[in-house]
C-alpha atoms as a PDB file:
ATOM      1  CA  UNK A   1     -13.114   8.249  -3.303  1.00  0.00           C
ATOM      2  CA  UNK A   2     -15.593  10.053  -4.678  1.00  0.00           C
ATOM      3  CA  UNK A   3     -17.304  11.306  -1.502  1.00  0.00           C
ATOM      4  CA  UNK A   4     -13.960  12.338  -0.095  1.00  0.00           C
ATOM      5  CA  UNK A   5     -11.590  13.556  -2.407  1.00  0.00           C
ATOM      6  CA  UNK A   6      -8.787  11.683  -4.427  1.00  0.00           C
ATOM      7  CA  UNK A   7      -5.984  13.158  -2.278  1.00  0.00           C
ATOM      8  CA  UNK A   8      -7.305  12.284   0.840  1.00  0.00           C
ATOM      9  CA  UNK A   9      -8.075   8.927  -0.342  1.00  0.00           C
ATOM     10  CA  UNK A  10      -4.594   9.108  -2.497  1.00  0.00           C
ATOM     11  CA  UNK A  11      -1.952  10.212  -0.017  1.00  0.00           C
ATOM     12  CA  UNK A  12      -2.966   7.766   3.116  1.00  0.00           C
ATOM     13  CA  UNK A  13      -2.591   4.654   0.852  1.00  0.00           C
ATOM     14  CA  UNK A  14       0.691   5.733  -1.182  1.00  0.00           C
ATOM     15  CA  UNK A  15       2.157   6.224   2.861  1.00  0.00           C
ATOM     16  CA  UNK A  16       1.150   3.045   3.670  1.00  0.00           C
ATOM     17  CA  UNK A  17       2.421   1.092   0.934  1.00  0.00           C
ATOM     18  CA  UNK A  18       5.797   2.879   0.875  1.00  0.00           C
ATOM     19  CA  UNK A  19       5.692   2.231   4.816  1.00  0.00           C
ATOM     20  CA  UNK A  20       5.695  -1.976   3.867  1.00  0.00           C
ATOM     21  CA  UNK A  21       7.851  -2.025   0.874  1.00  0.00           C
ATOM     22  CA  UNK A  22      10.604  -0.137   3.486  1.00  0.00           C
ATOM     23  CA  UNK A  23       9.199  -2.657   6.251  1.00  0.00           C
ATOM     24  CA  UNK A  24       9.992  -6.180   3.332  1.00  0.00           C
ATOM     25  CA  UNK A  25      13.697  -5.819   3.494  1.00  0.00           C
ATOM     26  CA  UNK A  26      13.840  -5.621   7.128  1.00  0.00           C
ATOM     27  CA  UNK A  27      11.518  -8.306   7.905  1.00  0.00           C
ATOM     28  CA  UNK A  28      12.876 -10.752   5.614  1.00  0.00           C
ATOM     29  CA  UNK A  29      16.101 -11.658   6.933  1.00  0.00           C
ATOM     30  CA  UNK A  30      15.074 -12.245  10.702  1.00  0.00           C
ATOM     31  CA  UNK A  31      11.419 -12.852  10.391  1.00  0.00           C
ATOM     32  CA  UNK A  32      10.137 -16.077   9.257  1.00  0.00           C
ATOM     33  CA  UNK A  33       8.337 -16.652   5.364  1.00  0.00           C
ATOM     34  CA  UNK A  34       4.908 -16.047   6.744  1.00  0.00           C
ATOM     35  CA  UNK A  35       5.907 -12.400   8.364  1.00  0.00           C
ATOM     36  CA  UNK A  36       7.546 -11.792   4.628  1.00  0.00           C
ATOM     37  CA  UNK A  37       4.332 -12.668   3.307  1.00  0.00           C
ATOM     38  CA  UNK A  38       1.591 -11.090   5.243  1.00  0.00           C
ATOM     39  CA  UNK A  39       3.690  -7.875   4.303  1.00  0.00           C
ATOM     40  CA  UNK A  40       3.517  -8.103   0.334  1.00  0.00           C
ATOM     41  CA  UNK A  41      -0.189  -9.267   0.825  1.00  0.00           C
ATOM     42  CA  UNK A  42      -1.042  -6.016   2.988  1.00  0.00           C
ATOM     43  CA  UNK A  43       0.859  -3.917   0.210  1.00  0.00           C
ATOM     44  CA  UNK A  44      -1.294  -5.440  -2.430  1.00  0.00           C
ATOM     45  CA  UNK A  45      -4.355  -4.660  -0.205  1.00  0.00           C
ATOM     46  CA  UNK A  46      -3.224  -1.095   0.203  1.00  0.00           C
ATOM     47  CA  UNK A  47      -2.256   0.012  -3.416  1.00  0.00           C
ATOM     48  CA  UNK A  48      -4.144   3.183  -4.756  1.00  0.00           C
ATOM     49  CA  UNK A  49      -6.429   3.157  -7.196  1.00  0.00           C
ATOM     50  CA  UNK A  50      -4.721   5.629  -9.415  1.00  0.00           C
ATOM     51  CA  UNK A  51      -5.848   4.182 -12.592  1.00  0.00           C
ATOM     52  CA  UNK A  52      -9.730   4.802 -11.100  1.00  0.00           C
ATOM     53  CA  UNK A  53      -9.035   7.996 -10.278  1.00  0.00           C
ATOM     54  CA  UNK A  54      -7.138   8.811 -13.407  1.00  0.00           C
ATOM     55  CA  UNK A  55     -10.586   7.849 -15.300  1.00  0.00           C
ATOM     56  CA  UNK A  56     -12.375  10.121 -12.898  1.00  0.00           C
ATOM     57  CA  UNK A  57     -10.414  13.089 -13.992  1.00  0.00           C
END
């Protein structure tokens, strides 16, 4: 983050996340528990560090 910049570190993350928590609904009632859960654990993964980059600033 600090080699880039915080918005270009930032914004890809925040779109991916928001991509799976729209994707959980839809994959829970026709995909099976494991499809449900490889999605929350890939959100985890790709939370931003905002709290990092908060102490940056």
């Amino acid at each position: 983050m600090d080699h880039y910049s915080q918005t270009a570190v930032h914004l890809p993350a925040a779109m991916l996340k928001s991509a799976l928590l729209v994707a959980l609904p839809l994959a829970g009632p026709y995909g099976e528990p494991g499809v449900a859960t490889s999605i929350v654990v890939a959100g985890g993964l790709t939370t931003p560090a905002l709290e990092a980059g908060l102490r940056a600033l």
